[in-house]
N, C-alpha and C. Protein backbone atom coordinates (compact mmCIF):
# COMPACT_ATOMS: atom_id res chain seq x y z
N UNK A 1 -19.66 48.37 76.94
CA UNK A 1 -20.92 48.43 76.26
C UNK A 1 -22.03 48.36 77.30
N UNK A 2 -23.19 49.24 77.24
CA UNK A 2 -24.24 49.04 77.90
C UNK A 2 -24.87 47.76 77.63
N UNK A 3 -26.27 47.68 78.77
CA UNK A 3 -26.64 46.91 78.47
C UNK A 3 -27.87 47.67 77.75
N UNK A 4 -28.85 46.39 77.45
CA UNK A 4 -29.78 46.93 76.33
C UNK A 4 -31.00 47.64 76.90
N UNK A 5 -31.60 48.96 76.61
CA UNK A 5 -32.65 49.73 77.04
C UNK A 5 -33.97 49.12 76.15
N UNK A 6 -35.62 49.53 77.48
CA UNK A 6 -36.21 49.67 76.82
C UNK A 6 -37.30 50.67 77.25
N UNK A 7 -38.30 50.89 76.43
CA UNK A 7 -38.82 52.27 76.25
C UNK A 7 -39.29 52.61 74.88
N UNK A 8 -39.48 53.85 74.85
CA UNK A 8 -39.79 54.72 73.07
C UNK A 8 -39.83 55.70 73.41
N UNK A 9 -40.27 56.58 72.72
CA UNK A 9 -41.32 57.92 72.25
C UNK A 9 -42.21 57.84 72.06
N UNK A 10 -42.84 59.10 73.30
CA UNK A 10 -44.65 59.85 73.11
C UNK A 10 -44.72 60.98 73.03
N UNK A 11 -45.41 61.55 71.80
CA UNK A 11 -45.49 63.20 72.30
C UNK A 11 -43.96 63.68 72.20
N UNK A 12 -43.01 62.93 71.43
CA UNK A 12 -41.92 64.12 71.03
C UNK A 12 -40.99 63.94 72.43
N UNK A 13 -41.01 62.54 73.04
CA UNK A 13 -40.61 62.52 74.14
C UNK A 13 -39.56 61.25 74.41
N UNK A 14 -38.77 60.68 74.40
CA UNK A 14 -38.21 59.38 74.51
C UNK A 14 -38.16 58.84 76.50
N UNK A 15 -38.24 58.20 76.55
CA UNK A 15 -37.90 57.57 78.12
C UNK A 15 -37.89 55.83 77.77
N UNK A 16 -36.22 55.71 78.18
CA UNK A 16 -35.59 54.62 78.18
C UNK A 16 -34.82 54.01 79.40
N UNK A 17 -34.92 52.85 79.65
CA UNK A 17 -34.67 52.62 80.89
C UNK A 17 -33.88 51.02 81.10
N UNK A 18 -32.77 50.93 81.65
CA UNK A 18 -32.23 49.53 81.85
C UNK A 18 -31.57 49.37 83.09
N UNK A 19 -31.01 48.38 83.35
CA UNK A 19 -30.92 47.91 84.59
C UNK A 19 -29.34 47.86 84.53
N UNK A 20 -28.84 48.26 85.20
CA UNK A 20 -26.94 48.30 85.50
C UNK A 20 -26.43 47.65 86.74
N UNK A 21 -25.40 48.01 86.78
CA UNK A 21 -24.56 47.71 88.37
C UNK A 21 -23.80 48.60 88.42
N UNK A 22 -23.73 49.44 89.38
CA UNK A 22 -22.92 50.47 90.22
C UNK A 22 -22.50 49.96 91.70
N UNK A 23 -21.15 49.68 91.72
CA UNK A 23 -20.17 49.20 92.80
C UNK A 23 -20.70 48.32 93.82
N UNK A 24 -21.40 47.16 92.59
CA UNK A 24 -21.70 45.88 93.25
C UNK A 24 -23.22 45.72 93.52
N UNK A 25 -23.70 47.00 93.06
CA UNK A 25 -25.24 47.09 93.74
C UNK A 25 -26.18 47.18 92.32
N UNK A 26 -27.38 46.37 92.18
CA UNK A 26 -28.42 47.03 90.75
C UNK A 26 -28.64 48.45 91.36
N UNK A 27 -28.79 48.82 89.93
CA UNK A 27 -29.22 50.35 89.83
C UNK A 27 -30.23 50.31 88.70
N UNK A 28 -31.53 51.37 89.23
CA UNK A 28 -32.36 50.99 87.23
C UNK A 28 -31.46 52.70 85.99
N UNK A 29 -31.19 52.87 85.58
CA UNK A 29 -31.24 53.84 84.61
C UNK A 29 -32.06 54.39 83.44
N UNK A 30 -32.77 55.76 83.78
CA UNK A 30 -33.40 55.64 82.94
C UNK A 30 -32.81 57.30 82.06
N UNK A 31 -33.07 56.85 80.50
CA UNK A 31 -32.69 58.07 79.78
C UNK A 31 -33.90 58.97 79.03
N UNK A 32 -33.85 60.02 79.43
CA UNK A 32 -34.96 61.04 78.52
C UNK A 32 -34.12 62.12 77.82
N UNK A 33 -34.93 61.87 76.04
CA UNK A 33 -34.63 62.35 75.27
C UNK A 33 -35.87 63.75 75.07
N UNK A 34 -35.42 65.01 75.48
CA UNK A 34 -36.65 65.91 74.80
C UNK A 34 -36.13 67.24 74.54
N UNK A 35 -36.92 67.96 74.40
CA UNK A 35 -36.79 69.39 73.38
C UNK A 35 -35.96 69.28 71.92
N UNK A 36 -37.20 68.03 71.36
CA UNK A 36 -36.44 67.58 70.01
C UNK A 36 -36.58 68.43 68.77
N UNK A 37 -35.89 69.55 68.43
CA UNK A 37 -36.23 69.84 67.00
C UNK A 37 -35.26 69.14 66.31
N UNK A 38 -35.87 70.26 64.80
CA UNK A 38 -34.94 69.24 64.17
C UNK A 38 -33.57 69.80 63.49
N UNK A 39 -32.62 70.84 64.98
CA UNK A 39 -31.81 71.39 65.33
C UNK A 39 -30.98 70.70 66.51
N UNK A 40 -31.82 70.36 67.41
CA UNK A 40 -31.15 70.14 68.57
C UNK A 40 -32.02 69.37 69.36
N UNK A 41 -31.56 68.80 70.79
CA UNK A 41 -31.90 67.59 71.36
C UNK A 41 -31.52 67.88 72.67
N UNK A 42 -32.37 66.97 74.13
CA UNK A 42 -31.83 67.44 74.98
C UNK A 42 -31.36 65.99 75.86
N UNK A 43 -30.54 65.77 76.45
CA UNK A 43 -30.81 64.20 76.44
C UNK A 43 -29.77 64.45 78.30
N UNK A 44 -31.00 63.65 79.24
CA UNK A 44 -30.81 63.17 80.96
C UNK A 44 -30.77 61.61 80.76
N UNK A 45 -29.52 61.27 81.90
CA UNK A 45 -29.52 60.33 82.45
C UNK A 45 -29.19 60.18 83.88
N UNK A 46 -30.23 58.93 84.41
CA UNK A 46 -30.52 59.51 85.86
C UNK A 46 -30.53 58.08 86.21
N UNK A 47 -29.81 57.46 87.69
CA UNK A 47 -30.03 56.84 88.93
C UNK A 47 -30.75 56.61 89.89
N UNK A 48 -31.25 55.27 89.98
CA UNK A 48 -31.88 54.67 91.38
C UNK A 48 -31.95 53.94 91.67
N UNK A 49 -31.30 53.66 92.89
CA UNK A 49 -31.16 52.75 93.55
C UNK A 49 -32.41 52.02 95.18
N UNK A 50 -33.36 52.79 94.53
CA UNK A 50 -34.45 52.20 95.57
C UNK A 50 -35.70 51.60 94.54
N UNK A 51 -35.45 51.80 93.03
CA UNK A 51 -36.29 50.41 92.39
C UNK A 51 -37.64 51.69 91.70
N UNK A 52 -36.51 52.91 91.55
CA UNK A 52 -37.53 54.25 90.70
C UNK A 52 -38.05 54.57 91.30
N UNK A 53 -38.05 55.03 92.73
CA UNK A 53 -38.63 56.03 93.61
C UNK A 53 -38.22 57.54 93.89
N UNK A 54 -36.91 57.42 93.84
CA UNK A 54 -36.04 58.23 93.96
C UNK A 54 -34.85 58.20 92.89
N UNK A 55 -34.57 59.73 91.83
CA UNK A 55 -33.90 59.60 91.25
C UNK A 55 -32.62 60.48 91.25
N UNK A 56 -31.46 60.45 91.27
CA UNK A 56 -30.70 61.04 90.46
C UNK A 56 -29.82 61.10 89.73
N UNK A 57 -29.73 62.73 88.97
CA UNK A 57 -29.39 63.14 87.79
C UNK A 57 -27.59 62.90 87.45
N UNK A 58 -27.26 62.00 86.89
CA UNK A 58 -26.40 61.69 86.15
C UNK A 58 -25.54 62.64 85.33
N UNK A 59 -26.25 62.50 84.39
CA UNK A 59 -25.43 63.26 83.15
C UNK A 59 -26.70 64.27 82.31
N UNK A 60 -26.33 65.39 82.05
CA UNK A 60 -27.21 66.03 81.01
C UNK A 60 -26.55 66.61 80.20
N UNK A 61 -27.32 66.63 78.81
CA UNK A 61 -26.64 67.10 77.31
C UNK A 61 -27.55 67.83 76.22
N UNK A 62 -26.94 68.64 75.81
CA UNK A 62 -27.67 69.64 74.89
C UNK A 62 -27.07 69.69 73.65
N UNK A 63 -27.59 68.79 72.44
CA UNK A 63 -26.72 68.22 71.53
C UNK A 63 -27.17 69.17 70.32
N UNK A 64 -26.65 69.99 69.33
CA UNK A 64 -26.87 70.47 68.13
C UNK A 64 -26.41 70.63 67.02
N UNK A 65 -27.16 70.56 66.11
CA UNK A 65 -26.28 70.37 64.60
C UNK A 65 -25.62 71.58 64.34
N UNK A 66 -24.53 71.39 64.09
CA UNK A 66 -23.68 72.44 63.80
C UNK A 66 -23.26 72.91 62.12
């Protein structure tokens, strides 16, 4: 189980963000939810380990109702 995010939506936009551990080290994570209709969704999750200066891209997903 993760731990718990925080964040919202602006403008049709989500950015969520929590704090993890990756192989002993904090990491922040943050997730953005966008190109929301009300079909489909686009959803990044991204890494950093210098405290959100530098990020990268994790996982990305393009989710739709079928």
């Amino acid at each position: 189980m993760s731990p718990p995010t925080i964040g919202g939506f602006h403008d049709g936009r989500g950015e969520f963000y929590s704090q993890e551990t990756l192989d002993g080290r904090a990491i922040l994570v943050r997730f953005v939810i966008s190109d929301i209709t009300a079909t489909a969704s686009h959803l990044s999750r991204r890494f950093s380990d210098d405290g959100g200066k530098h990020w990268e891209v994790n996982w990305i997903a393009t989710d739709s109702r079928m």
